[in-house]
Protein backbone atom coordinates (compact mmCIF):
# COMPACT_ATOMS: atom_id res chain seq x y z
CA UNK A 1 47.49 -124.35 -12.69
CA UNK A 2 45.08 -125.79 -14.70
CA UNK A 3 41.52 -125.72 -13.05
CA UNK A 4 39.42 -128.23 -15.80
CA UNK A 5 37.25 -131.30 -14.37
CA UNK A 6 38.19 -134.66 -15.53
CA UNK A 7 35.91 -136.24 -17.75
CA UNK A 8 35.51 -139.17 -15.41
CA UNK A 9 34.54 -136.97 -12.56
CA UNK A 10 32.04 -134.86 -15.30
CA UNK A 11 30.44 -137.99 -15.70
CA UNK A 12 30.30 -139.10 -12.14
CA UNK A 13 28.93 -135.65 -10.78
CA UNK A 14 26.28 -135.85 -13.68
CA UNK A 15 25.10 -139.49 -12.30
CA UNK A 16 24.84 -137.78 -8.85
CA UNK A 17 21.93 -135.17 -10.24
CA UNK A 18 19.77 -138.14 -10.80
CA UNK A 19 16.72 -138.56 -9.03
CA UNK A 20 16.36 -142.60 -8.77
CA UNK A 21 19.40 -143.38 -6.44
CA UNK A 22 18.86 -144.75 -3.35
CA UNK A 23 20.86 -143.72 -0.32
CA UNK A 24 23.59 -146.55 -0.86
CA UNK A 25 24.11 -145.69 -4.49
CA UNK A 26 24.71 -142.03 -4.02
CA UNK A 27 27.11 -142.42 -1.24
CA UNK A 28 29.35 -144.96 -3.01
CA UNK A 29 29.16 -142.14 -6.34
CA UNK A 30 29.89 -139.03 -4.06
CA UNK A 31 32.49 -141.12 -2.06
CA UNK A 32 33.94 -142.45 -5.62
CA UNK A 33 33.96 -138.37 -6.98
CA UNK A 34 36.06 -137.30 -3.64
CA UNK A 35 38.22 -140.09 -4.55
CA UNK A 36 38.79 -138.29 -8.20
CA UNK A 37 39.24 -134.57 -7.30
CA UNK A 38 43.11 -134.02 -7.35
CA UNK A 39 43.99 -131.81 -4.89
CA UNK A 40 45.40 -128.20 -6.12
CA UNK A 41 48.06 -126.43 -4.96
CA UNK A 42 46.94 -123.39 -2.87
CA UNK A 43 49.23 -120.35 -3.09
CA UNK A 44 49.83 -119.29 0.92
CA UNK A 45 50.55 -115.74 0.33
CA UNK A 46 50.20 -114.10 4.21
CA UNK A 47 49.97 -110.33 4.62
CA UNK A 48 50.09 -110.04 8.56
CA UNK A 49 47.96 -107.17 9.98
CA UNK A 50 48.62 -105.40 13.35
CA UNK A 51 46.77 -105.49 16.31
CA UNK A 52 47.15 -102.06 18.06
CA UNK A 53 44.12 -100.41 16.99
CA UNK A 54 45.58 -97.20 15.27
CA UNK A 55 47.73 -99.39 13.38
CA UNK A 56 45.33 -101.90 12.27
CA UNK A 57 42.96 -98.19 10.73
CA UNK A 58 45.77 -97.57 9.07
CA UNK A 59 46.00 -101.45 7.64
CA UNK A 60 42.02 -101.74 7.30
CA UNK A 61 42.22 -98.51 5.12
CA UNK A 62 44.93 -99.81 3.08
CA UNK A 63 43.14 -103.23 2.55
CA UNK A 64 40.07 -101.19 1.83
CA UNK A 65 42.08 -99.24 -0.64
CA UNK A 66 45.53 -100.90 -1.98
CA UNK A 67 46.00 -98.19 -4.86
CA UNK A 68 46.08 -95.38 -1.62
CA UNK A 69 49.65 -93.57 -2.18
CA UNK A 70 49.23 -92.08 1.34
CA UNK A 71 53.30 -91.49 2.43
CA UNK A 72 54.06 -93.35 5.43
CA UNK A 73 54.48 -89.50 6.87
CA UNK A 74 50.99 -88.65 5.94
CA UNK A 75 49.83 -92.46 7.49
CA UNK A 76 51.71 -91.00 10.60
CA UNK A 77 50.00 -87.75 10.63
CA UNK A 78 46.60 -89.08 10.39
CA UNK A 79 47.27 -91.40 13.19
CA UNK A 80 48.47 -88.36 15.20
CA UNK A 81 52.22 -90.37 15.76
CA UNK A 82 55.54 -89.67 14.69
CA UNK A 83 56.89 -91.10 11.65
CA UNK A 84 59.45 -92.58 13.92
CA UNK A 85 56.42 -94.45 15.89
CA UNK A 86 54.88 -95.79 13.13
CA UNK A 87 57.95 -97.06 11.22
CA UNK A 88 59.31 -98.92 14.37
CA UNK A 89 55.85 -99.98 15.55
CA UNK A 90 54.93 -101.35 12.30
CA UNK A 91 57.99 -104.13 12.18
CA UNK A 92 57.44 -105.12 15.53
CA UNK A 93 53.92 -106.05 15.25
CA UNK A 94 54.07 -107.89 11.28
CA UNK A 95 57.63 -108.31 10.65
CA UNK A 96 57.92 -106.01 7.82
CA UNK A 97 58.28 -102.75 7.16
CA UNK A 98 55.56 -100.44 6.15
CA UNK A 99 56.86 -99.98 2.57
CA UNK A 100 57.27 -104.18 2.46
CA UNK A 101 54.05 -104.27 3.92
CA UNK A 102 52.25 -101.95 1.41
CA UNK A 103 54.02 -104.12 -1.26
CA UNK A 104 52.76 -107.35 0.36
CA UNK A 105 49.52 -106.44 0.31
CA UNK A 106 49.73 -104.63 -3.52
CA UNK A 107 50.58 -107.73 -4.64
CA UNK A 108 48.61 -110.01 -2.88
CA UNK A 109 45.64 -107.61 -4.14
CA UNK A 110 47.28 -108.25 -7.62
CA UNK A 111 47.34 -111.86 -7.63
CA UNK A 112 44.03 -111.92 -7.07
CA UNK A 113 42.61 -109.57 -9.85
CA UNK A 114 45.50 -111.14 -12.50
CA UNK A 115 43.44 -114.72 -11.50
CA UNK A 116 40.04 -113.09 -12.62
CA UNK A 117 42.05 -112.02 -16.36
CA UNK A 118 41.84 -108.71 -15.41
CA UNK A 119 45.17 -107.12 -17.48
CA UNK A 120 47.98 -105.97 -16.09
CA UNK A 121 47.43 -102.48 -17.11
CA UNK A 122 44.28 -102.49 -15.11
CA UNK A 123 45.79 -104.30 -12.20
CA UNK A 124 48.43 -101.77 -11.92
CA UNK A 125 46.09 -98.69 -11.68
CA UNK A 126 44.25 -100.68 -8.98
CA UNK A 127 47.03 -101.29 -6.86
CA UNK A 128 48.75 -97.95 -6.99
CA UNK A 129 51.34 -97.77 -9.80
CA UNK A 130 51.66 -95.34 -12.15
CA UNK A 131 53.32 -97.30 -14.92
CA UNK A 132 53.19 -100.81 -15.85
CA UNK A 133 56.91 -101.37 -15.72
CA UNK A 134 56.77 -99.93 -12.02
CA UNK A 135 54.18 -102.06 -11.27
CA UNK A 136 55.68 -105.23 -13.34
CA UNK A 137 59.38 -104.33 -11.39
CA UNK A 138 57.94 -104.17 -7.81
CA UNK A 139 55.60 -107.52 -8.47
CA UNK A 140 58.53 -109.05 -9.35
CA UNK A 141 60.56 -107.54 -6.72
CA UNK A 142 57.74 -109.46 -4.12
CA UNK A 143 56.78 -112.64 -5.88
CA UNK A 144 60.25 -113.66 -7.84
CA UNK A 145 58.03 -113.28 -11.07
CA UNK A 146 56.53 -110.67 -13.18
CA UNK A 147 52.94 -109.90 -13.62
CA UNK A 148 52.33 -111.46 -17.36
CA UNK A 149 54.34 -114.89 -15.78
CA UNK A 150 51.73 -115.18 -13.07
CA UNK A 151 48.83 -114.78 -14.63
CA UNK A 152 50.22 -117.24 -17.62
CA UNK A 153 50.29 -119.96 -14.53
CA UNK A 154 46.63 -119.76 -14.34
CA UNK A 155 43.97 -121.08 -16.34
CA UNK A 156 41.21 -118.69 -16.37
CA UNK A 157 38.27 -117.34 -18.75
CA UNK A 158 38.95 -113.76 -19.72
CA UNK A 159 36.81 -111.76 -16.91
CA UNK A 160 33.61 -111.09 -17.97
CA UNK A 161 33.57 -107.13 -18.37
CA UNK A 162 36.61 -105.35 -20.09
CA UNK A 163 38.86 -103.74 -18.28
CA UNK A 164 38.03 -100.20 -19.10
CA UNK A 165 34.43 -100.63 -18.44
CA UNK A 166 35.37 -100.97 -15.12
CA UNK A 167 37.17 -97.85 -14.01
């Protein structure tokens, strides 16, 4: 997905920033620029959330905190339900299991951070994993390709602060 401006629309949003246009001009410019912007493909990725309240804590937290290796037994203990509650509860309310679920949301998490050029190595000690490979095998367990085959779809500036410096 490559995100560059077209020279032609470079030029016409530079014309725009000029101070002498009247009214007429700038709307047939900004009107002509819409005309140039090609739309881009938006990746739908949905990670449904639950709506009874001690269901949606437990997905807040998670959102909060995607790298949180909480079992779905500790989840259920927290909550104060059975591990049989949560894990039938859970399906019925987002059509996926808890352990899909988790996955879902690891990797939406992980699409994002892999479009800022943050490495995989990073993104997979920010969503949980404690190996790359685990982390490469599950992403492409979820997506239908690997970490290093996503991010190679975008076109992005390396992220501003190294990955280490962020930890």
């Amino acid at each position: 997905m490559a995100l560059s401006t077209p020279p032609l629309l470079e030029q016409v949003l530079d014309h725009l920033t000029r101070d002498d246009l009247t009214d007429a001009e700038r709307r047939r410019a900004e009107a002509f620029a819409i005309d140039l912007v090609e739309p881009v493909p938006r990746l739908i990725f949905d990670v449904p959330l639950p709506t009874t309240p001690w269901l949606r804590q437990i997905a807040d937290q998670l959102v909060a905190s995607p790298a949180d290796t909480r079992s779905v037994e500790e989840w259920a203990t927290d909550a104060k339900v059975s591990t049989r509650t949560l894990t039938r509860r859970f399906p019925a309310e987002t059509g996926l299991t808890f352990s899909e679920w988790r996955m879902r949301l690891r990797a939406h998490h992980a699409m994002q951070l892999l479009a800022l050029g943050r490495s995989i190595s990073f993104v997979s000690r920010r969503t949980g994993f404690r190996s790359e490979s685990a982390f490469g095998a599950a992403f492409r367990r979820t997506m239908g390709v690997t970490p290093g085959e996503f991010a190679s779809l975008i076109d992005h500036p390396r992220a501003p602060m190294t990955d280490w410096l962020q930890d």
